[in-house]
C-alpha atoms as a PDB file:
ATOM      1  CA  UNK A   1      15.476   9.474   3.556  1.00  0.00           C
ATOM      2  CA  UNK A   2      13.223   8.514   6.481  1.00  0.00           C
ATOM      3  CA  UNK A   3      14.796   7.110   9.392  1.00  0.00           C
ATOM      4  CA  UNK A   4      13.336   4.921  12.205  1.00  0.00           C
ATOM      5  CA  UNK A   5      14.425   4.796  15.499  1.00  0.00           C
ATOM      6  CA  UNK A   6      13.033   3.923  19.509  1.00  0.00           C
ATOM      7  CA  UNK A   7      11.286   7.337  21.115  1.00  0.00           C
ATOM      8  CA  UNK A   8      13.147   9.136  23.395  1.00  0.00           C
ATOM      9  CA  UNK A   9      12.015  11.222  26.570  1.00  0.00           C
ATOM     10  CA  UNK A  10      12.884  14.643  24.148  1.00  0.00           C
ATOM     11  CA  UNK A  11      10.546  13.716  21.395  1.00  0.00           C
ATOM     12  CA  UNK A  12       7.626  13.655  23.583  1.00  0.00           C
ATOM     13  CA  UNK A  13       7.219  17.040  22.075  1.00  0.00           C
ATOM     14  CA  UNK A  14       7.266  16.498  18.820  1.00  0.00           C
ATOM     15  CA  UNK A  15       4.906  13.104  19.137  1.00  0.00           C
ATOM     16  CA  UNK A  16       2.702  15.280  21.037  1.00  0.00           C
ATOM     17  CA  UNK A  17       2.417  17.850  19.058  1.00  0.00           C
ATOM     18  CA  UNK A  18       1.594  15.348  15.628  1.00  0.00           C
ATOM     19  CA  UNK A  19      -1.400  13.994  17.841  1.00  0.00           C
ATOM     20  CA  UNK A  20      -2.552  17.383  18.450  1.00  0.00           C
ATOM     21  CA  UNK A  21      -2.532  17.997  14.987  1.00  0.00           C
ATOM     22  CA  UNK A  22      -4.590  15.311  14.242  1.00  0.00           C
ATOM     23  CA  UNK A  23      -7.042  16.361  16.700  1.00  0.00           C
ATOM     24  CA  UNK A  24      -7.451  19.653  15.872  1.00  0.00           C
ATOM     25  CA  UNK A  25      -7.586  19.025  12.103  1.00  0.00           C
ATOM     26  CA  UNK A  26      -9.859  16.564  12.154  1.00  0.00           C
ATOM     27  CA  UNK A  27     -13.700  18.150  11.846  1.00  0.00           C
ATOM     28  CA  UNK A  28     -15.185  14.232  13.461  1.00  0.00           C
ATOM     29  CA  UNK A  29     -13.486  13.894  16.129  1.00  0.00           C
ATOM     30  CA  UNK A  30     -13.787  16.079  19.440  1.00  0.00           C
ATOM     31  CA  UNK A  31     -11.047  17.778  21.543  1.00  0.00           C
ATOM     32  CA  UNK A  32     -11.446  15.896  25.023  1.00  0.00           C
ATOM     33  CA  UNK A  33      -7.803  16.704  26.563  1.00  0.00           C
ATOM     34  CA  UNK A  34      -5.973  19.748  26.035  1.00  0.00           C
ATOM     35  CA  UNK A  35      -2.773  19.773  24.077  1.00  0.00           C
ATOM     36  CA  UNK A  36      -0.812  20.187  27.623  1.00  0.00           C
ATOM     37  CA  UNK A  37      -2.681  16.448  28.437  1.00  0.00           C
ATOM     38  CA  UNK A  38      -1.697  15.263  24.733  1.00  0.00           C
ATOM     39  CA  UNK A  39       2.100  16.080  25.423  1.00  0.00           C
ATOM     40  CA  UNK A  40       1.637  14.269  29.032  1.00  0.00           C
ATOM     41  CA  UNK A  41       0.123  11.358  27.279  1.00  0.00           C
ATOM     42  CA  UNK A  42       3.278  11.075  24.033  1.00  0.00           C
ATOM     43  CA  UNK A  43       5.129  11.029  27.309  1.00  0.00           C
ATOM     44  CA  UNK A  44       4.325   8.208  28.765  1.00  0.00           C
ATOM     45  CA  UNK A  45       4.151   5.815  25.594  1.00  0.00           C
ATOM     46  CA  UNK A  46       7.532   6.362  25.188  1.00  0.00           C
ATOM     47  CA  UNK A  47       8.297   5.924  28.927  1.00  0.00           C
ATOM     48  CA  UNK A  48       6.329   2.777  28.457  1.00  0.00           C
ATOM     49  CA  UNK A  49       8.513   1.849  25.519  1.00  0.00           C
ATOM     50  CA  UNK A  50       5.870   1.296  22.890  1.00  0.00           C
ATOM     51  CA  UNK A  51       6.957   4.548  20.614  1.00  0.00           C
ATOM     52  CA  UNK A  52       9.078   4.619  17.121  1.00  0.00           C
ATOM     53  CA  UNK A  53       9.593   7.946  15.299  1.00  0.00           C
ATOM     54  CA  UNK A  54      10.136   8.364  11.686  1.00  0.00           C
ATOM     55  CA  UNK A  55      12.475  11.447  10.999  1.00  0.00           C
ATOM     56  CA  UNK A  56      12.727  12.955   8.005  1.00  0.00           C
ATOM     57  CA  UNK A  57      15.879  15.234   7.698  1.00  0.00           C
ATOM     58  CA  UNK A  58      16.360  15.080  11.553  1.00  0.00           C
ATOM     59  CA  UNK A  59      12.856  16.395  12.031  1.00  0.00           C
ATOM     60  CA  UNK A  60      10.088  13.853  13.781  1.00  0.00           C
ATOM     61  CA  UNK A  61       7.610  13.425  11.194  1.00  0.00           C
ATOM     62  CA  UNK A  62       5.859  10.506  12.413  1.00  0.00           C
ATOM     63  CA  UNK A  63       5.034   8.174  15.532  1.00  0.00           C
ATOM     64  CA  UNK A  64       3.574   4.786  15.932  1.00  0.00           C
ATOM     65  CA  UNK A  65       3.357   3.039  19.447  1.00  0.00           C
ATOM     66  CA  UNK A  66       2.949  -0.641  19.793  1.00  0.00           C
ATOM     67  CA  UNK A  67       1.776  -1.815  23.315  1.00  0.00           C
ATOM     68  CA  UNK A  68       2.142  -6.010  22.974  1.00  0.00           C
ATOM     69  CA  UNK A  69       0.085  -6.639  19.990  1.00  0.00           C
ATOM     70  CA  UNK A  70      -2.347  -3.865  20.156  1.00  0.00           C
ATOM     71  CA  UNK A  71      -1.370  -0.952  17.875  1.00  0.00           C
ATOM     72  CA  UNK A  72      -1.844   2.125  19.730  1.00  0.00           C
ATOM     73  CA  UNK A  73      -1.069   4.914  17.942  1.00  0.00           C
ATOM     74  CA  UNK A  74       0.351   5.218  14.307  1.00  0.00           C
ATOM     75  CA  UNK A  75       0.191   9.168  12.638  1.00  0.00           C
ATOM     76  CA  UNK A  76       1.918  10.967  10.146  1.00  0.00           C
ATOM     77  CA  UNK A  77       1.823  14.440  10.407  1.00  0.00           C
ATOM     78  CA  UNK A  78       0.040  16.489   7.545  1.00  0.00           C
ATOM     79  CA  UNK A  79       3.301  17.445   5.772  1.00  0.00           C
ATOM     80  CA  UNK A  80       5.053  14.020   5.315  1.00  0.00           C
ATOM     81  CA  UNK A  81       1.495  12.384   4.325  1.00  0.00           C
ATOM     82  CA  UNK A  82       1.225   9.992   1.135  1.00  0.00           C
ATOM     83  CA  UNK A  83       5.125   9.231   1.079  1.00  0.00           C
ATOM     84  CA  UNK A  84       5.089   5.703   2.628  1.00  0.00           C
ATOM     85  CA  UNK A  85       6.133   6.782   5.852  1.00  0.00           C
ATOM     86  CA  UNK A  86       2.786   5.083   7.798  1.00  0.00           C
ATOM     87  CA  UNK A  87       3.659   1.916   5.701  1.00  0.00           C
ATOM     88  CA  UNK A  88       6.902   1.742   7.081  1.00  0.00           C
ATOM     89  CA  UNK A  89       6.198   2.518  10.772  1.00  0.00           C
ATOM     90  CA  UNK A  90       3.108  -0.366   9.890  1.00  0.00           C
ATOM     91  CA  UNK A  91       5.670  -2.754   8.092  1.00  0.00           C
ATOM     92  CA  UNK A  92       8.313  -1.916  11.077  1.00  0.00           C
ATOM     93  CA  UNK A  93       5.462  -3.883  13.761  1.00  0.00           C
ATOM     94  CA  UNK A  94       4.207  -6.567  11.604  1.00  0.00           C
ATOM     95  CA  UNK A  95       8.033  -7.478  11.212  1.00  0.00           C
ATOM     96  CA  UNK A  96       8.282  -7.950  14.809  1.00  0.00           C
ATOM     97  CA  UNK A  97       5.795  -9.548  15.895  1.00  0.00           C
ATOM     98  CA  UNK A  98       2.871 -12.474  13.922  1.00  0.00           C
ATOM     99  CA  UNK A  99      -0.467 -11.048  15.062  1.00  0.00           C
ATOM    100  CA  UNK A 100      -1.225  -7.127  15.483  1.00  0.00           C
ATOM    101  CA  UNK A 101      -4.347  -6.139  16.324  1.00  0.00           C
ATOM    102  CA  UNK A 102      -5.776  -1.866  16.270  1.00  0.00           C
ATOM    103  CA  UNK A 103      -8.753   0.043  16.522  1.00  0.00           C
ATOM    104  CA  UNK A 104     -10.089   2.804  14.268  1.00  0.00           C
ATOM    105  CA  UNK A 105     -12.798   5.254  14.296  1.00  0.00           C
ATOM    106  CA  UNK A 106     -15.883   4.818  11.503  1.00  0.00           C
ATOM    107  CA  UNK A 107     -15.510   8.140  10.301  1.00  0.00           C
ATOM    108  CA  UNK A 108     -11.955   7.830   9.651  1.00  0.00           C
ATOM    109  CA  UNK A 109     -11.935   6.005   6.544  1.00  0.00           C
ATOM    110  CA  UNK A 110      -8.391   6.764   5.444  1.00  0.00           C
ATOM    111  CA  UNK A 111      -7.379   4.591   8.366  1.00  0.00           C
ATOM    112  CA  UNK A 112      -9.774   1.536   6.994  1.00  0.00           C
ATOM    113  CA  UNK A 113      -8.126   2.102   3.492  1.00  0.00           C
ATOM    114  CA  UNK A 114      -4.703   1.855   4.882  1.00  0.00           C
ATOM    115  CA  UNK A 115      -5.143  -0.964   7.112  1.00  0.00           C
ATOM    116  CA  UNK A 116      -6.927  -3.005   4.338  1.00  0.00           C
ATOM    117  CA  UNK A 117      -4.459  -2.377   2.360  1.00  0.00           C
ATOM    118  CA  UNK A 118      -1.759  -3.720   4.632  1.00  0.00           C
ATOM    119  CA  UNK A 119      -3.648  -6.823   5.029  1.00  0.00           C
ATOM    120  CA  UNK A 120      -5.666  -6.098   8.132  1.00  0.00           C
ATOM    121  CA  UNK A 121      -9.325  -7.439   8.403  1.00  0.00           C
ATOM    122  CA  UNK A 122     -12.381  -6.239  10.097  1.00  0.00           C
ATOM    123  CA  UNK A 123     -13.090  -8.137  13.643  1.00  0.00           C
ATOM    124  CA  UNK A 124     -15.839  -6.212  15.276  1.00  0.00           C
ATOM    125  CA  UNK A 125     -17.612  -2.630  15.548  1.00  0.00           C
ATOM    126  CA  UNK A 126     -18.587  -0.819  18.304  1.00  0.00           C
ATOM    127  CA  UNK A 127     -20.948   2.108  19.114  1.00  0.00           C
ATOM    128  CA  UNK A 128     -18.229   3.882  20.528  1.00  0.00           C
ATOM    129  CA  UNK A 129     -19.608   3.577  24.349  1.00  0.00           C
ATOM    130  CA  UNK A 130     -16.247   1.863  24.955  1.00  0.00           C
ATOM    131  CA  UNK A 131     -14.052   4.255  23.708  1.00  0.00           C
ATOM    132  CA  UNK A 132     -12.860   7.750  25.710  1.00  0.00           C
ATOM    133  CA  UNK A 133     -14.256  10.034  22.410  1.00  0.00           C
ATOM    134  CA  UNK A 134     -17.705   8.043  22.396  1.00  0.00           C
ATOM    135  CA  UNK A 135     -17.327   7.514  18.807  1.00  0.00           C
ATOM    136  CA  UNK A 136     -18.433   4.034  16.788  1.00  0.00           C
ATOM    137  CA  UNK A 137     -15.311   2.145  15.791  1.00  0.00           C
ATOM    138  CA  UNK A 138     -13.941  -0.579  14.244  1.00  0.00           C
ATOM    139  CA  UNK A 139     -11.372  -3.332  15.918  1.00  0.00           C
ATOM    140  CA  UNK A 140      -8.778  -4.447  13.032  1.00  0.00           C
ATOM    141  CA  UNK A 141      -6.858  -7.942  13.131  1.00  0.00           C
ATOM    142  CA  UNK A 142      -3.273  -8.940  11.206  1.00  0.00           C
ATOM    143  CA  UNK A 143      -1.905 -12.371  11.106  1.00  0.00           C
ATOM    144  CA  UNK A 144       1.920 -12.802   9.350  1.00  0.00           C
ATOM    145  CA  UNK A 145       0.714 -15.121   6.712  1.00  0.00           C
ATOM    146  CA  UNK A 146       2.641 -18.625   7.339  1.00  0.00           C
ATOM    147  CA  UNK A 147       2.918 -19.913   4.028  1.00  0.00           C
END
């Protein structure tokens, strides 16, 4: 069973740690911090507030982090992939709020996929000279349907 629960201050490890991961795994996009700067930076979200955790058997599997409407952050790390544990830390914010809005990288096209599937829509892409990694991207929009 997957559990969700507010971030706190001692899973800024673990957070930081699945966002390293991702980096480092990921052949498209570049390493621009160090893994010391990624554990600084799960730090502060959850100082901020904005982080959930998913556990799986009292491990941290997963993180999202919600600033206002703008999803931040939302991985799963390798090993708990494909088990619904995104959609729930996804169906967790759109409960709370009625407009979410995310960006995405172009080359990550499991992120599109997801998103679409969760009833996001495309709003606008970039050539990336916005964005920290200077990669194209893609800005995402939700809105709780009011019928």
């Amino acid at each position: 069973m997957t559990v969700l629960r507010p971030a706190q201050p001692t899973d800024a490890g673990a957070v930081g740690a699945i966002l390293s991961a991702f980096i480092d795994g990921t052949d498209w996009m570049p390493r621009i911090h160090t893994r010391a700067e990624d554990l600084s930076f799960a730090g502060y979200m959850i100082e901020q507030g904005w982080v959930t955790v998913a556990e799986k058997a009292g491990q941290v599997c997963a993180f999202s982090a919600l600033n206002g409407p703008e999803v931040h952050s939302l991985y799963v790390a390798e090993g708990a992939q494909g088990q619904g544990i995104g959609a729930n830390l996804l169906a967790d914010m759109q409960e709370a709020t009625d407009h979410l809005t995310l960006w995405t990288f172009q080359a990550n096209t499991g992120a599109q996929r997801f998103y679409l599937r969760h009833g996001f829509t495309e709003a606008e892409r970039t050539d990336g000279a916005r964005n920290d990694e200077g990669l194209p991207d893609i800005r995402y929009d939700w809105h709780k349907d009011k019928s």
